[in-house]
Protein backbone atom coordinates (compact mmCIF):
# COMPACT_ATOMS: atom_id res chain seq x y z
CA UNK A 1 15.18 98.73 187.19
CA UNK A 2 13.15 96.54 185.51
CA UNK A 3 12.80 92.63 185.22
CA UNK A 4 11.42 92.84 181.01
CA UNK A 5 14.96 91.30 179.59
CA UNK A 6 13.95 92.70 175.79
CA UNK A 7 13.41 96.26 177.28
CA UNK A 8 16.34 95.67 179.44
CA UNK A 9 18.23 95.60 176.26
CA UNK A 10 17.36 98.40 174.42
CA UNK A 11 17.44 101.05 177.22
CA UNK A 12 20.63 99.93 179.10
CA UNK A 13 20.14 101.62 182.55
CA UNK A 14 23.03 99.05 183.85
CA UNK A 15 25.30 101.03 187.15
CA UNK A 16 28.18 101.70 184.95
CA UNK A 17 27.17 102.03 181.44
CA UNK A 18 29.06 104.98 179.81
CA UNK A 19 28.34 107.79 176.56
CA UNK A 20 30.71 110.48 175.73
CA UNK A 21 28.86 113.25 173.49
CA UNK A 22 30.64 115.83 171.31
CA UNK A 23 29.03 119.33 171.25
CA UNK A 24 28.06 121.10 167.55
CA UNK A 25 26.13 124.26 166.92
CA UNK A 26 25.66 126.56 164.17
CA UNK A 27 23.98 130.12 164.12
CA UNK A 28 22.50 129.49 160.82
CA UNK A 29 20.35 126.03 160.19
CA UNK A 30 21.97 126.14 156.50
CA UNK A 31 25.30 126.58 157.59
CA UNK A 32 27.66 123.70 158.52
CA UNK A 33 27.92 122.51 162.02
CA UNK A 34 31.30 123.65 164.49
CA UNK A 35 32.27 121.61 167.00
CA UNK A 36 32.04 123.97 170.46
CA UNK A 37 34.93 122.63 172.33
CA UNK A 38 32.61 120.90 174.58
CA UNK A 39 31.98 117.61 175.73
CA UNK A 40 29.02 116.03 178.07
CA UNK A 41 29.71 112.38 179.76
CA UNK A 42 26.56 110.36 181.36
CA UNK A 43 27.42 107.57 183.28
CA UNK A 44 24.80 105.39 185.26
CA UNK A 45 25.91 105.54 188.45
CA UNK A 46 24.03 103.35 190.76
CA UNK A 47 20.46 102.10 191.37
CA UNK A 48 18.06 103.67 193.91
CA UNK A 49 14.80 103.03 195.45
CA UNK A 50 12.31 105.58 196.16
CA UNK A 51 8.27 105.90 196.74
CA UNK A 52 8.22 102.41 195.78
CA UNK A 53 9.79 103.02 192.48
CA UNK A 54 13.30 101.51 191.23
CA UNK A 55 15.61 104.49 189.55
CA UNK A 56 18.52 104.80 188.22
CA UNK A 57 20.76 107.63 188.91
CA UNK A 58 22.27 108.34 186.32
CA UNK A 59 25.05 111.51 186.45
CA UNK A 60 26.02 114.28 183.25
CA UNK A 61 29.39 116.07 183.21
CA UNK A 62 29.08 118.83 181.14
CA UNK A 63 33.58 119.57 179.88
CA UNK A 64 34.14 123.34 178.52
CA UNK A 65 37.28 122.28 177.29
CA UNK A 66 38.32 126.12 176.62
CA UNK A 67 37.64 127.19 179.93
CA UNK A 68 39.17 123.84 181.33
CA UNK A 69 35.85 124.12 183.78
CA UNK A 70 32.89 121.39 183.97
CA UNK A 71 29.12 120.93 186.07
CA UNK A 72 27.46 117.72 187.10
CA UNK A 73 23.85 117.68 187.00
CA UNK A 74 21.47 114.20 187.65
CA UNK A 75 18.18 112.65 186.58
CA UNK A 76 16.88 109.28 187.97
CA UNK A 77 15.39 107.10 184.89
CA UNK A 78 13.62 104.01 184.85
CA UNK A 79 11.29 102.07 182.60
CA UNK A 80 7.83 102.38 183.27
CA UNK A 81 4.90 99.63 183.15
CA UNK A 82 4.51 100.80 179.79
CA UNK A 83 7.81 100.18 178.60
CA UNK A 84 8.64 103.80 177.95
CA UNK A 85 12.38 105.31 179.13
CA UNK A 86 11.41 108.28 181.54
CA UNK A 87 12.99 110.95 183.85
CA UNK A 88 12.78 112.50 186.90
CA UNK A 89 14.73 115.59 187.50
CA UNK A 90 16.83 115.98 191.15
CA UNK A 91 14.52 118.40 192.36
CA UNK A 92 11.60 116.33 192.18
CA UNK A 93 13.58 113.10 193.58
CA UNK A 94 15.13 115.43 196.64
CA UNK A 95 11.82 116.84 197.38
CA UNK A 96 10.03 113.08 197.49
CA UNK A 97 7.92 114.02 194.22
CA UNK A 98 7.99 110.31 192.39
CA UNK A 99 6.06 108.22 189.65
CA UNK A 100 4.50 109.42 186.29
CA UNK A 101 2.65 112.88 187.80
CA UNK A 102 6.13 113.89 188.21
CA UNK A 103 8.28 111.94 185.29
CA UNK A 104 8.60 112.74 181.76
CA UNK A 105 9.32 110.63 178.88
CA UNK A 106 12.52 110.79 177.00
CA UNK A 107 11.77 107.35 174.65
CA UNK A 108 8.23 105.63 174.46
CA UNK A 109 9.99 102.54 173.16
CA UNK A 110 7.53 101.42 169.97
CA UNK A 111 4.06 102.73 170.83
CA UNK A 112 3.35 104.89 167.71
CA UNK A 113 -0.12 106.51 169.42
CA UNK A 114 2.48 107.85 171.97
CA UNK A 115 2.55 111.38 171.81
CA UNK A 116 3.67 114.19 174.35
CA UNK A 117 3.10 117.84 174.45
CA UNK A 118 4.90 121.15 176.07
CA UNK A 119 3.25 124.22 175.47
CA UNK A 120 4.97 127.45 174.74
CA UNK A 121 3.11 130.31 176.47
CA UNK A 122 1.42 131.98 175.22
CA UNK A 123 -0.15 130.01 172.03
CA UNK A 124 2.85 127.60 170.88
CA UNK A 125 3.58 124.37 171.65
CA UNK A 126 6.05 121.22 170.60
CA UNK A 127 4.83 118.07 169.83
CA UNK A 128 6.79 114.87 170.58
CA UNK A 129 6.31 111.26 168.79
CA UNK A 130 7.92 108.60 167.18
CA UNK A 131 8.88 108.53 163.70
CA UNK A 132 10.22 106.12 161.32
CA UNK A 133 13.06 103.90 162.09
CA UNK A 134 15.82 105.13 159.72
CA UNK A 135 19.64 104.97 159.20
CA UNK A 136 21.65 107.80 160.37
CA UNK A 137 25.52 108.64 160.63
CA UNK A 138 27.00 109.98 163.46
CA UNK A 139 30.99 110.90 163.96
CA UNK A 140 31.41 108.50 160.77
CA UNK A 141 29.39 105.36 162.29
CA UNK A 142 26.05 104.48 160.97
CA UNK A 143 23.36 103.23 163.32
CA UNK A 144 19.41 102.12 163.10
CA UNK A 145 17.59 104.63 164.82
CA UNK A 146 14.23 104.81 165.95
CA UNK A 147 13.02 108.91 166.18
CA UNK A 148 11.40 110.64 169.06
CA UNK A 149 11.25 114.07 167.31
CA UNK A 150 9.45 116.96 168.72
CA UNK A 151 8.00 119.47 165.98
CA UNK A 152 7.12 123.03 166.59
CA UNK A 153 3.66 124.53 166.33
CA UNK A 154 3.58 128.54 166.49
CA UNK A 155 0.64 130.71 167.28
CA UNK A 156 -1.66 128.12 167.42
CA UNK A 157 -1.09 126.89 164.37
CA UNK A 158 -2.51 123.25 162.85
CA UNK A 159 1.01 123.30 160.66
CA UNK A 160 4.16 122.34 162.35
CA UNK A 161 7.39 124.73 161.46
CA UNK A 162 9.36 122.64 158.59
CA UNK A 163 12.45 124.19 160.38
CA UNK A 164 11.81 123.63 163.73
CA UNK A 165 12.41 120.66 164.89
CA UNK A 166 14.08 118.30 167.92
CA UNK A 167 15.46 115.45 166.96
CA UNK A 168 16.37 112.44 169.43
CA UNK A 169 17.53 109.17 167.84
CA UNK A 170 17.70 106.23 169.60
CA UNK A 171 19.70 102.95 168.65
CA UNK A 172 17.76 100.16 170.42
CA UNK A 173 20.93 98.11 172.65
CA UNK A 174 23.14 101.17 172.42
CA UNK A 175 20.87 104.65 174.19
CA UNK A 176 20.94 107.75 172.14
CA UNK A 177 23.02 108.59 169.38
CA UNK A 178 22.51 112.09 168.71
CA UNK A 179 20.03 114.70 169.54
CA UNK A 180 19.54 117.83 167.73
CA UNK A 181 17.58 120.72 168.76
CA UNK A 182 16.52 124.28 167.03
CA UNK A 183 15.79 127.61 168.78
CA UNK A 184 12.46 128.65 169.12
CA UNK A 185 13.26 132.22 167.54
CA UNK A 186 15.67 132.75 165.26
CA UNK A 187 17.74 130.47 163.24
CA UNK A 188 20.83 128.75 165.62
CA UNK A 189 20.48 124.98 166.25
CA UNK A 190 23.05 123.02 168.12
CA UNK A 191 23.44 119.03 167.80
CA UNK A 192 25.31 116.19 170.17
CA UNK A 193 26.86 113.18 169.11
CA UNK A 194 27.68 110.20 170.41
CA UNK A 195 31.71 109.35 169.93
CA UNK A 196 31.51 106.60 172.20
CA UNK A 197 30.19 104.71 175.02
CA UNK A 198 30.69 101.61 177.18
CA UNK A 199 27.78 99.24 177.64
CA UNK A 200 27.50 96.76 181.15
């Protein structure tokens, strides 16, 4: 996936590297977090090639352990020229749709003039960059994490939401630790955590 040993390291994309995610949410951002009963597993399952690009395919379980019931979904990731982590979604690979027109980024490794926008019709939009490395404990393990958080902007406001936020930490060597999202209306937020993972 990609010959650059140090980036290599920090976004494993190695066929068999494992994470095992716990699911939280809460209905009130003040409130404490619940755990849901469900559990999502991504596993990088093998390597492709594709529209002269090198992928990796790498597979989600999604566990409802109350309903005993589960769904797979895929994305292909690789590392670009740039060293950023980004994704293609199944319906692009199926349909031959490859490279950056098609891609978007889920880590852009250290570049802090990085910065990614989705709009939200019809005058709102989030805005994604890195933030400050920081420290941050996750199902009682602390890790070094380097932010890509997305912050809200509603209306078309200059101002980002103070309570809106998405929140994707990233321990360089291990993948992502936890991510934790907000609803655009309203005040529920739900947050996954990494409880543990296997590294090839």
């Amino acid at each position: 996936v990609t010959t650059d040993p140090v980036v290599q390291a920090i976004f494993n994309l190695n066929p068999g590297s494992f994470w095992v995610y716990k699911n939280y949410e809460r209905f009130d951002y003040k409130a404490d977090f619940k755990y849901t009963n469900n559990i999502d597993t991504i596993k990088v399952e093998s390597l492709v090639e594709a529209g002269g690009y090198k992928y990796a395919k790498v597979k989600q379980t999604s566990w409802n352990l109350n309903q005993n019931s589960h769904h797979t979904s895929f994305t292909y990731q690789r590392i670009n020229d740039k060293g950023y982590l980004v994704s293609l979604n199944s319906y692009n690979f199926d349909n031959g749709k490859y490279g950056e027109a098609f891609e978007s980024v889920k880590h852009p490794n250290t570049d802090t003039n990085f910065q990614a926008e989705v709009p939200f019709p019809p005058n709102s939009k989030m805005v994604y960059k890195l933030s400050p490395k920081e420290n941050v404990v996750v199902d009682g393990k602390s890790y070094e994490v380097n932010p890509y958080n997305g912050r809200y902007y509603k209306d078309g406001s200059t101002t980002a939401d103070p309570d809106k936020i998405v929140k994707n930490n990233y321990a360089f060597g291990i993948g992502l630790v936890n991510t934790y999202c907000h609803s655009e209306s309203g005040t529920y937020n739900f947050e996954d955590r990494l409880v543990s993972y296997s590294l090839k």
